[in-house]
C-alpha atoms as a PDB file:
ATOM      1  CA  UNK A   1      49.121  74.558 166.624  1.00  0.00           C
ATOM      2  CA  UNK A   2      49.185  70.925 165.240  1.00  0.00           C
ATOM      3  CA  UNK A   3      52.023  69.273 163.877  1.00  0.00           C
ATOM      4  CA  UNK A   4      50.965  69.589 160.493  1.00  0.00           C
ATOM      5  CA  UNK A   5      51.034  73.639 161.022  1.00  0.00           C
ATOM      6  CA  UNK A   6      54.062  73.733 162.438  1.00  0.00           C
ATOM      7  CA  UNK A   7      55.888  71.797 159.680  1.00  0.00           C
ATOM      8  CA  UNK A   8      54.244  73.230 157.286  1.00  0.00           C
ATOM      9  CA  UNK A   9      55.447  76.981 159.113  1.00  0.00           C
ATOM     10  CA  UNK A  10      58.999  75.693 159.235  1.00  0.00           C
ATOM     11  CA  UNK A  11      58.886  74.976 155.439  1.00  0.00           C
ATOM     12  CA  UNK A  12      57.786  78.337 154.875  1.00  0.00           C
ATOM     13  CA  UNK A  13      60.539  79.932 156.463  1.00  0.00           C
ATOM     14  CA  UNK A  14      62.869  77.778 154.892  1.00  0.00           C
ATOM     15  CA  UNK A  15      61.385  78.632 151.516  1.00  0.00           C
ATOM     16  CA  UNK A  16      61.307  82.099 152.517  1.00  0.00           C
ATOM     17  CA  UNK A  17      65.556  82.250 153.341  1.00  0.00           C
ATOM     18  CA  UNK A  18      66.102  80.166 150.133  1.00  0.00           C
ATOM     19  CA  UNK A  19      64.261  82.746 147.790  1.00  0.00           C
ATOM     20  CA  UNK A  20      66.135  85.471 149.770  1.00  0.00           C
ATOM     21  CA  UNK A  21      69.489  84.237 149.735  1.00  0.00           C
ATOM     22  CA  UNK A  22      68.974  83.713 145.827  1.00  0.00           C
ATOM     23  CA  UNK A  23      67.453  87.132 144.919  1.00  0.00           C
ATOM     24  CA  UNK A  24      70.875  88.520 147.095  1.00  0.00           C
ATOM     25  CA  UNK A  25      73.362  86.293 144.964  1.00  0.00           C
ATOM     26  CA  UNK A  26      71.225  87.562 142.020  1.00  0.00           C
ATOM     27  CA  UNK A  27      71.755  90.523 142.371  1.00  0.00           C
ATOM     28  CA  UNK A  28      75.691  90.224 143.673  1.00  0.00           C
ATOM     29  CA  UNK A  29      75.990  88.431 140.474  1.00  0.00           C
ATOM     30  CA  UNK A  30      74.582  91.219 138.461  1.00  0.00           C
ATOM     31  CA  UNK A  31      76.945  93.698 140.234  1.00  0.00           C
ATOM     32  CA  UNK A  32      80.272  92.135 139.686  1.00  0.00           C
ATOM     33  CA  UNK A  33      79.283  91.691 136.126  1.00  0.00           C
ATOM     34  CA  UNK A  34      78.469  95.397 136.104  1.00  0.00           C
ATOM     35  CA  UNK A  35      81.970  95.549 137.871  1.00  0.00           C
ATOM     36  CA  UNK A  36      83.855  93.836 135.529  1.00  0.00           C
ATOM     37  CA  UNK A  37      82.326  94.845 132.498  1.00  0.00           C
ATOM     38  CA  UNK A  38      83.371  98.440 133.556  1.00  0.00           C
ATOM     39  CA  UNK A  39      87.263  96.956 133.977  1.00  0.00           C
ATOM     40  CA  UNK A  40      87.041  95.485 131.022  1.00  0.00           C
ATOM     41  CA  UNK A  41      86.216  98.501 128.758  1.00  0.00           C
ATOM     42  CA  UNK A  42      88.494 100.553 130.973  1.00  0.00           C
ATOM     43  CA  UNK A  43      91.517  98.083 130.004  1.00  0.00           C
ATOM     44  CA  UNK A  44      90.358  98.121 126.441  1.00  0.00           C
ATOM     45  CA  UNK A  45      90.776 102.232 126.400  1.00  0.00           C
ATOM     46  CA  UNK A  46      93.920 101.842 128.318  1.00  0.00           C
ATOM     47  CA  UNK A  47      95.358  99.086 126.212  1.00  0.00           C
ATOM     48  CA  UNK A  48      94.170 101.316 122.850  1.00  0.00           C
ATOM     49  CA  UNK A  49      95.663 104.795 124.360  1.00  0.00           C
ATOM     50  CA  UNK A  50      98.441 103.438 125.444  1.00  0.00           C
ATOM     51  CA  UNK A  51     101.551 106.045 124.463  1.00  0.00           C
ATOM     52  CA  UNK A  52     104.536 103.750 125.620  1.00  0.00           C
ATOM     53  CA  UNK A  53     105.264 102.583 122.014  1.00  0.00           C
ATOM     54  CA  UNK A  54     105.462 106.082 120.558  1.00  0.00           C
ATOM     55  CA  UNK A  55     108.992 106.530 122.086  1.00  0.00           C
ATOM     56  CA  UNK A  56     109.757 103.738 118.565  1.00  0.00           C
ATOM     57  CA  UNK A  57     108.396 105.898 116.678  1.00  0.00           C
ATOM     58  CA  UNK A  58     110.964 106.761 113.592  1.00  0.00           C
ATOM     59  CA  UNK A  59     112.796 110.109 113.618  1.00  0.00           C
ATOM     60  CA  UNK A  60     111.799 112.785 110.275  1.00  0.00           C
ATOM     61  CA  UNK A  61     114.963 110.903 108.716  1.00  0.00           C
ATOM     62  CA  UNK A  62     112.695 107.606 108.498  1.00  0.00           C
ATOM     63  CA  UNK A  63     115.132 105.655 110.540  1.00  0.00           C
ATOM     64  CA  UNK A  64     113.541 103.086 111.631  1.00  0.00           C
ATOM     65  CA  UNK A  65     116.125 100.647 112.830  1.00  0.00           C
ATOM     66  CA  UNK A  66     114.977 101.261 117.011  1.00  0.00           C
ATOM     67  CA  UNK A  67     111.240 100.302 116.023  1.00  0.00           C
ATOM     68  CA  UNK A  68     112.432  96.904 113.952  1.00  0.00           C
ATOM     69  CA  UNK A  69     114.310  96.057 116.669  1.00  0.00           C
ATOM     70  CA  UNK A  70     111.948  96.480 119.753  1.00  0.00           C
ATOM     71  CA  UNK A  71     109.001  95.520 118.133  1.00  0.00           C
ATOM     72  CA  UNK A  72     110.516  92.524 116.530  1.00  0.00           C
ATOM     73  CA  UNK A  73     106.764  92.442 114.450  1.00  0.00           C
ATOM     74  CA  UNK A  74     106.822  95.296 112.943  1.00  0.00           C
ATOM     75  CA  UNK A  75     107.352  96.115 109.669  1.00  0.00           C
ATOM     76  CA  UNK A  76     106.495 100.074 109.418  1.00  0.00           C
ATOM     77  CA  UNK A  77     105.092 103.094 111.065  1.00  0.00           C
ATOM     78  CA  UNK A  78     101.780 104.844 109.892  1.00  0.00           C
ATOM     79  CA  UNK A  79     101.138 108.449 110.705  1.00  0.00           C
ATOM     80  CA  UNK A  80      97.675 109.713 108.759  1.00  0.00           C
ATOM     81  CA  UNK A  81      97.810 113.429 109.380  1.00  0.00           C
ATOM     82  CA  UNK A  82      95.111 115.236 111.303  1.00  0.00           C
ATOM     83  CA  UNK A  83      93.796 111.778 111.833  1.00  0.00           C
ATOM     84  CA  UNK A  84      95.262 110.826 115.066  1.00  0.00           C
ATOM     85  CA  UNK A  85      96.742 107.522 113.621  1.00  0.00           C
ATOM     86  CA  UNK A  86     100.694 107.560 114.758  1.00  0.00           C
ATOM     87  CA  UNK A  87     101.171 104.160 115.181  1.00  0.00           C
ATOM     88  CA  UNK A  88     103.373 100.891 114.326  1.00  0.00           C
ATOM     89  CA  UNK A  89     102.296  98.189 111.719  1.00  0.00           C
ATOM     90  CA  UNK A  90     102.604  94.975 112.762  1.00  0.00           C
ATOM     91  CA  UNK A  91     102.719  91.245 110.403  1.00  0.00           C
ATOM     92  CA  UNK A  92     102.136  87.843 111.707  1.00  0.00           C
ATOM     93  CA  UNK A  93     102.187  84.468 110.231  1.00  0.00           C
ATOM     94  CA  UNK A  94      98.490  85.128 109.632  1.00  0.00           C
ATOM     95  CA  UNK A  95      95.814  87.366 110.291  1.00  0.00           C
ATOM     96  CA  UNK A  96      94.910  86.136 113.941  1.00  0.00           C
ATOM     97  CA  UNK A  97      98.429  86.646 114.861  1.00  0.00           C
ATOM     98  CA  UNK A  98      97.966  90.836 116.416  1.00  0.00           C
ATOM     99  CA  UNK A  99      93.892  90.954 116.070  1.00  0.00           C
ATOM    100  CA  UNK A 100      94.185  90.575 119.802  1.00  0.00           C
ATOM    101  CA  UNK A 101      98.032  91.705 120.713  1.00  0.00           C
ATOM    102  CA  UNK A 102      99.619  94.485 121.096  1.00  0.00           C
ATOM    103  CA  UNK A 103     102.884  95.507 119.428  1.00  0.00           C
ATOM    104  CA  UNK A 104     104.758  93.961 122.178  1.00  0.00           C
ATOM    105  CA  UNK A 105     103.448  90.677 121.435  1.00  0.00           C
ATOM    106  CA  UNK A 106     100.827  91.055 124.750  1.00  0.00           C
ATOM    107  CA  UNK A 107      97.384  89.828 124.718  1.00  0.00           C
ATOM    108  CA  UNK A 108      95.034  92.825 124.370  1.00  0.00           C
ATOM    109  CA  UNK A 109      91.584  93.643 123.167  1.00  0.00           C
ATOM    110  CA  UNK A 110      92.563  96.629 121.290  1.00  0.00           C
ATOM    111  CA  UNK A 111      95.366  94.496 119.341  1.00  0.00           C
ATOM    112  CA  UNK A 112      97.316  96.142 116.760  1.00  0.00           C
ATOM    113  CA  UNK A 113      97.796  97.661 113.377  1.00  0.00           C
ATOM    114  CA  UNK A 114      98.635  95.119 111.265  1.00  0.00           C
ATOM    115  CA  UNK A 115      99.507  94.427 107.725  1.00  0.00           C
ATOM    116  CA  UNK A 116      97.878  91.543 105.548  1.00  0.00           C
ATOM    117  CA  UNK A 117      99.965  88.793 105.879  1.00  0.00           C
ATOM    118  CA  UNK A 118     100.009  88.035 101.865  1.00  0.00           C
ATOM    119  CA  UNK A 119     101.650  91.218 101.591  1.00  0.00           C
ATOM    120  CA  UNK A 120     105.372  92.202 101.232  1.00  0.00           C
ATOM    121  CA  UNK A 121     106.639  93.610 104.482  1.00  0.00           C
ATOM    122  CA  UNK A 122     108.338  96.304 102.216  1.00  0.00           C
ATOM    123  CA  UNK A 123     104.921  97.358 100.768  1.00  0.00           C
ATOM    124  CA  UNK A 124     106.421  96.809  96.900  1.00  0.00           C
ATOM    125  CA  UNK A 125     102.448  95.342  96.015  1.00  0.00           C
ATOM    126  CA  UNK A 126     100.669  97.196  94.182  1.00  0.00           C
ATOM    127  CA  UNK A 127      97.879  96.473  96.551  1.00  0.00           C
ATOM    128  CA  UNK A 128      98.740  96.122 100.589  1.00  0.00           C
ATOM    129  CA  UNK A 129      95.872  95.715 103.388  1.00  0.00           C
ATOM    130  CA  UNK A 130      96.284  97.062 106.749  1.00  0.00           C
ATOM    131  CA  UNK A 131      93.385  96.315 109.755  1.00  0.00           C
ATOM    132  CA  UNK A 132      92.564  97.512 112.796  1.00  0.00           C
ATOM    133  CA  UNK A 133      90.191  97.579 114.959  1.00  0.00           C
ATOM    134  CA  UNK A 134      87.508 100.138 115.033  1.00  0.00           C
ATOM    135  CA  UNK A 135      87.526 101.977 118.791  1.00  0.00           C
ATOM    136  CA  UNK A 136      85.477 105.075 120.113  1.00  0.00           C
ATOM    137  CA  UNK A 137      86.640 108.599 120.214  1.00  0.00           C
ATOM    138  CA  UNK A 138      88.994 107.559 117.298  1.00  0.00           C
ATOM    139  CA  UNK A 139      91.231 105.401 119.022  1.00  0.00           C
ATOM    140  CA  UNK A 140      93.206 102.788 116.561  1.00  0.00           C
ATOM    141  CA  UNK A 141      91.042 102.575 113.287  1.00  0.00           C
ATOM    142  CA  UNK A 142      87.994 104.113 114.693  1.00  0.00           C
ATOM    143  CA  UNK A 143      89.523 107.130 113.391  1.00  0.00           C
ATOM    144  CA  UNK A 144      88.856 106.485 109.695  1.00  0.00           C
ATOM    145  CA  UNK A 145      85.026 107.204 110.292  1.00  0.00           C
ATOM    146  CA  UNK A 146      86.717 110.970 110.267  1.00  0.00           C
ATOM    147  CA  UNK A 147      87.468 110.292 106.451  1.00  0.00           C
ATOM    148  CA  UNK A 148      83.636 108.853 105.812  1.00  0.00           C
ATOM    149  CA  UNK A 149      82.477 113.071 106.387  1.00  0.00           C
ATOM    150  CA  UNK A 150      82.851 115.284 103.639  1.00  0.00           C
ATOM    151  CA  UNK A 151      84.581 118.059 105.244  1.00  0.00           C
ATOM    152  CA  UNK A 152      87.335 116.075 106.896  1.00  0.00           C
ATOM    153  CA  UNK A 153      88.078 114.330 103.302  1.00  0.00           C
ATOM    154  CA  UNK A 154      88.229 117.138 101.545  1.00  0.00           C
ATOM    155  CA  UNK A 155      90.822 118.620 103.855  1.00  0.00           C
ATOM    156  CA  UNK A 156      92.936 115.664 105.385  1.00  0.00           C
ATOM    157  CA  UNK A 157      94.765 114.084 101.994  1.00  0.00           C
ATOM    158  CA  UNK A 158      97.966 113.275 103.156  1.00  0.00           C
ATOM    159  CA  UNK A 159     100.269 110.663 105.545  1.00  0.00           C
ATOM    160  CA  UNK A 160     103.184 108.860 105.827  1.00  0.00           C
ATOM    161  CA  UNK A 161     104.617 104.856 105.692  1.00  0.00           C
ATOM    162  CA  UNK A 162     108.178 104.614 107.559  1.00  0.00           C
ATOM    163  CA  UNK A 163     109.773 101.619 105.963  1.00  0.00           C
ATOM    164  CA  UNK A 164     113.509 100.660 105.870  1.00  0.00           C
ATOM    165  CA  UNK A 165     114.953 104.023 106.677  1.00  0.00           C
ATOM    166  CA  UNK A 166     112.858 105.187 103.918  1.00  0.00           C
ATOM    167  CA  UNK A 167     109.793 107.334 103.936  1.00  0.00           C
ATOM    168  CA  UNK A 168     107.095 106.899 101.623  1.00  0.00           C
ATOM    169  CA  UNK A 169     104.290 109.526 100.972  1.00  0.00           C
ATOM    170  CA  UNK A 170     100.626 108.987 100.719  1.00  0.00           C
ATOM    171  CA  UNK A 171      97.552 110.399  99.251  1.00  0.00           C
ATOM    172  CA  UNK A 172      94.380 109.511 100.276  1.00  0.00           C
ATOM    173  CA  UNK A 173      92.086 109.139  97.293  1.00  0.00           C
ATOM    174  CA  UNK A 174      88.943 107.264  98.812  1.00  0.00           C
ATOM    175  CA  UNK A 175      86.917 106.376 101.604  1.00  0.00           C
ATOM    176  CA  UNK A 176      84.418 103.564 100.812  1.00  0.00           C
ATOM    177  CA  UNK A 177      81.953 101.305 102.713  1.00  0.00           C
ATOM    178  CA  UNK A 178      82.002  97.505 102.001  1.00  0.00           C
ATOM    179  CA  UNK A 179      81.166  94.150 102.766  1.00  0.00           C
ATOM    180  CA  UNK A 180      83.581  92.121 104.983  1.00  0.00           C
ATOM    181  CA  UNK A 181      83.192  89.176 101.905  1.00  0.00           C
ATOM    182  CA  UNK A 182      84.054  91.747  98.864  1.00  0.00           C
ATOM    183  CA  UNK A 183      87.146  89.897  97.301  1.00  0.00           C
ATOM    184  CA  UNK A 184      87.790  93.209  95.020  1.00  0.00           C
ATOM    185  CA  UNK A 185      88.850  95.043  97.868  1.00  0.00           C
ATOM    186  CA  UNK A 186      90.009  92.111 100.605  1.00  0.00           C
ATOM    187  CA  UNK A 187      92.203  90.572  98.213  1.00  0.00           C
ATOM    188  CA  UNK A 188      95.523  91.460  98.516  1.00  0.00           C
ATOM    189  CA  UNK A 189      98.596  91.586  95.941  1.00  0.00           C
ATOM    190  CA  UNK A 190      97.059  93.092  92.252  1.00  0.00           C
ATOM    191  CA  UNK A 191      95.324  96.101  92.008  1.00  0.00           C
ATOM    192  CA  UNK A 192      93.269  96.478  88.979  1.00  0.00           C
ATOM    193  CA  UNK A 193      90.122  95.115  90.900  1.00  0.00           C
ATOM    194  CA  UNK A 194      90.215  97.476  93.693  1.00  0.00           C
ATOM    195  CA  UNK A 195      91.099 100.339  91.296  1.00  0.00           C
ATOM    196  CA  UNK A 196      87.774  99.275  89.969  1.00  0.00           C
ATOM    197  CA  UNK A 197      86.041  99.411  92.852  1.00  0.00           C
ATOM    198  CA  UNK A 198      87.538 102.681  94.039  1.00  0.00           C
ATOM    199  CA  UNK A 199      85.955 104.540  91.042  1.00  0.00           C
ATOM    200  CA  UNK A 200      82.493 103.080  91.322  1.00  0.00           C
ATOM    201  CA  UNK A 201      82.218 102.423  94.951  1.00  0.00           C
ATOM    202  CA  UNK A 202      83.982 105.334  97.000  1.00  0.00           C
ATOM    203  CA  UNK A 203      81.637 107.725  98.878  1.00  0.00           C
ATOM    204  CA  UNK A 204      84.187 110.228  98.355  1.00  0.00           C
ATOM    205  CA  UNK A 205      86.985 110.360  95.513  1.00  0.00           C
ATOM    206  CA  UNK A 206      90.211 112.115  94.326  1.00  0.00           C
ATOM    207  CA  UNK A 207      91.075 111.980  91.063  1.00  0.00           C
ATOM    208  CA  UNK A 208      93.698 109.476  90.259  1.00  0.00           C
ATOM    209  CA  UNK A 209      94.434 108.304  87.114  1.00  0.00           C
ATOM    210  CA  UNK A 210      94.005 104.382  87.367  1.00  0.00           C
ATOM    211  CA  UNK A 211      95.754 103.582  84.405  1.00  0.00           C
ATOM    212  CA  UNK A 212      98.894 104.645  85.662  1.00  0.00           C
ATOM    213  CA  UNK A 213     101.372 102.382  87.149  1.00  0.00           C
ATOM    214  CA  UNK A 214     101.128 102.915  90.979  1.00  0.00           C
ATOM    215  CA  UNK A 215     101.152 101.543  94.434  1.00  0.00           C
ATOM    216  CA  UNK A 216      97.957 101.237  96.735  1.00  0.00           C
ATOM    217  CA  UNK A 217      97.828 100.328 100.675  1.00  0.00           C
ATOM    218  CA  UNK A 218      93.969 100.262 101.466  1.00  0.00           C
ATOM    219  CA  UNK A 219      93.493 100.878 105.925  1.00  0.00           C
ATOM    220  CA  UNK A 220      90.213  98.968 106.658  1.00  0.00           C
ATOM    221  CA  UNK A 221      88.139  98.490 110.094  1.00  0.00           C
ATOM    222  CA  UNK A 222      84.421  96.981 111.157  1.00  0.00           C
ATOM    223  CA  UNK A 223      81.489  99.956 110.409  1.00  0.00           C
ATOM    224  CA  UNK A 224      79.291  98.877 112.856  1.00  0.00           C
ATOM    225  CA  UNK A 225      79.601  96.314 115.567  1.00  0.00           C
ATOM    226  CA  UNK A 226      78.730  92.457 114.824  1.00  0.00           C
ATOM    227  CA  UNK A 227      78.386  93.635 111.021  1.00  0.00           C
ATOM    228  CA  UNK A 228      80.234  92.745 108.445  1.00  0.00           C
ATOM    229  CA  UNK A 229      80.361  96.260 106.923  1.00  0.00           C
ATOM    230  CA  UNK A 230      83.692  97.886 106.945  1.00  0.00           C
ATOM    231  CA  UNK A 231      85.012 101.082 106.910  1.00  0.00           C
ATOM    232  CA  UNK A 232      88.037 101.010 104.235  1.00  0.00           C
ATOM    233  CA  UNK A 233      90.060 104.082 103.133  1.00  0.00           C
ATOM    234  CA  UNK A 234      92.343 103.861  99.925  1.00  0.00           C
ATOM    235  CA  UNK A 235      95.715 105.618  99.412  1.00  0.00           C
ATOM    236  CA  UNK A 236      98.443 106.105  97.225  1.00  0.00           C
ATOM    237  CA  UNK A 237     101.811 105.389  98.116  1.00  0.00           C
ATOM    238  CA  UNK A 238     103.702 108.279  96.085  1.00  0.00           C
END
């Protein structure tokens, strides 16, 4: 064997362990990304089905000064029955504030409930905005998709705001799909435009007379992922 083969055998080799070694990282790569994607959606779940916070949750009197003062955020609890939504309402300084907390104030995907910050803690608007984010097997706000069938509209009207030792009623009146960028309904404080777009744009309706003075809290969450469709169900605060 001349020189020339022999070099040219010991580059081979070398080439050879270099194209190995990276095909092995490769692939090491691709399994601890498989590995944490898998922790991440399991924290996610976790984080959203968490039950600790439900020992705040107001008594049938509507007190409510335990959840005020452990969740030093909140500003209500929302129960929409048959829905699976028992949870706290949160308010920040702006919207950002619980996208990605939880109700103790905790990073966390799943974040929290949380009420437009333009709006009166009290809910005294005549148009309040609450978000959250849409999760599967109607976890947080994923659950409104129930109100988007027919059957489960028709049968699931009613829930409940605990605010200041006081509880208020609700009827549901509408489930609607929207853009992300529709001012009539993300627009916080009056409520004669979103009244408006209740009776032409709701894929399901009670009747409601919307001349009447009256309160409305709208509960709103993405339709699809990366869209800007949302999911938005309108109520009445009785």
């Amino acid at each position: 064997m001349t020189v020339e083969d022999r070099i040219a055998e010991i580059l081979l080799n070398v080439i050879e362990r270099a194209v190995q070694k990276t095909c092995f990282l490769f692939c090491l790569l691709l399994m601890l990304a498989g590995v944490w994607s898998l922790y991440d959606t399991a924290l996610l779940y976790y984080d959203a089905s968490d039950q600790s916070v439900l020992r705040f949750r107001p008594q049938s009197s509507g007190e409510t000064g335990n959840l005020y003062e452990s969740l030093r955020g909140s500003v209500s609890w929302l129960v929409l029955d048959g829905a699976g939504v028992d949870d706290p309402i949160m308010q920040g300084k702006d919207n950002m504030e619980y996208l990605n907390r939880n109700p103790f104030g905790e990073f966390s995907l799943a974040g929290s409930l949380f009420l437009d910050c333009r709006n009166s803690a009290d809910f005294s608007d005549p148009y309040s905005m609450i978000y959250g984010h849409h999760m599967d097997h109607h976890m947080m706000f994923g659950a409104l998709d129930q109100y988007m069938e027919k059957e489960f509209f028709d049968t699931h009207e009613s829930g409940r705001l605990y605010v200041n030792d006081e509880i208020l009623e609700l009827k549901i009146i509408a489930a609607a799909e929207c853009s992300a960028y529709d001012q009539r309904v993300f627009e916080p404080g009056e409520a004669d435009q979103v009244k408006e777009f209740i009776q032409s744009h709701a894929l399901y309706l009670r009747e409601f007379n919307p001349e009447e003075d009256c309160r409305i809290v709208a509960f709103s969450t993405c339709r699809y992922p990366d869209t800007e469709s949302r999911t938005v169900v309108f109520a009445l605060i009785l």
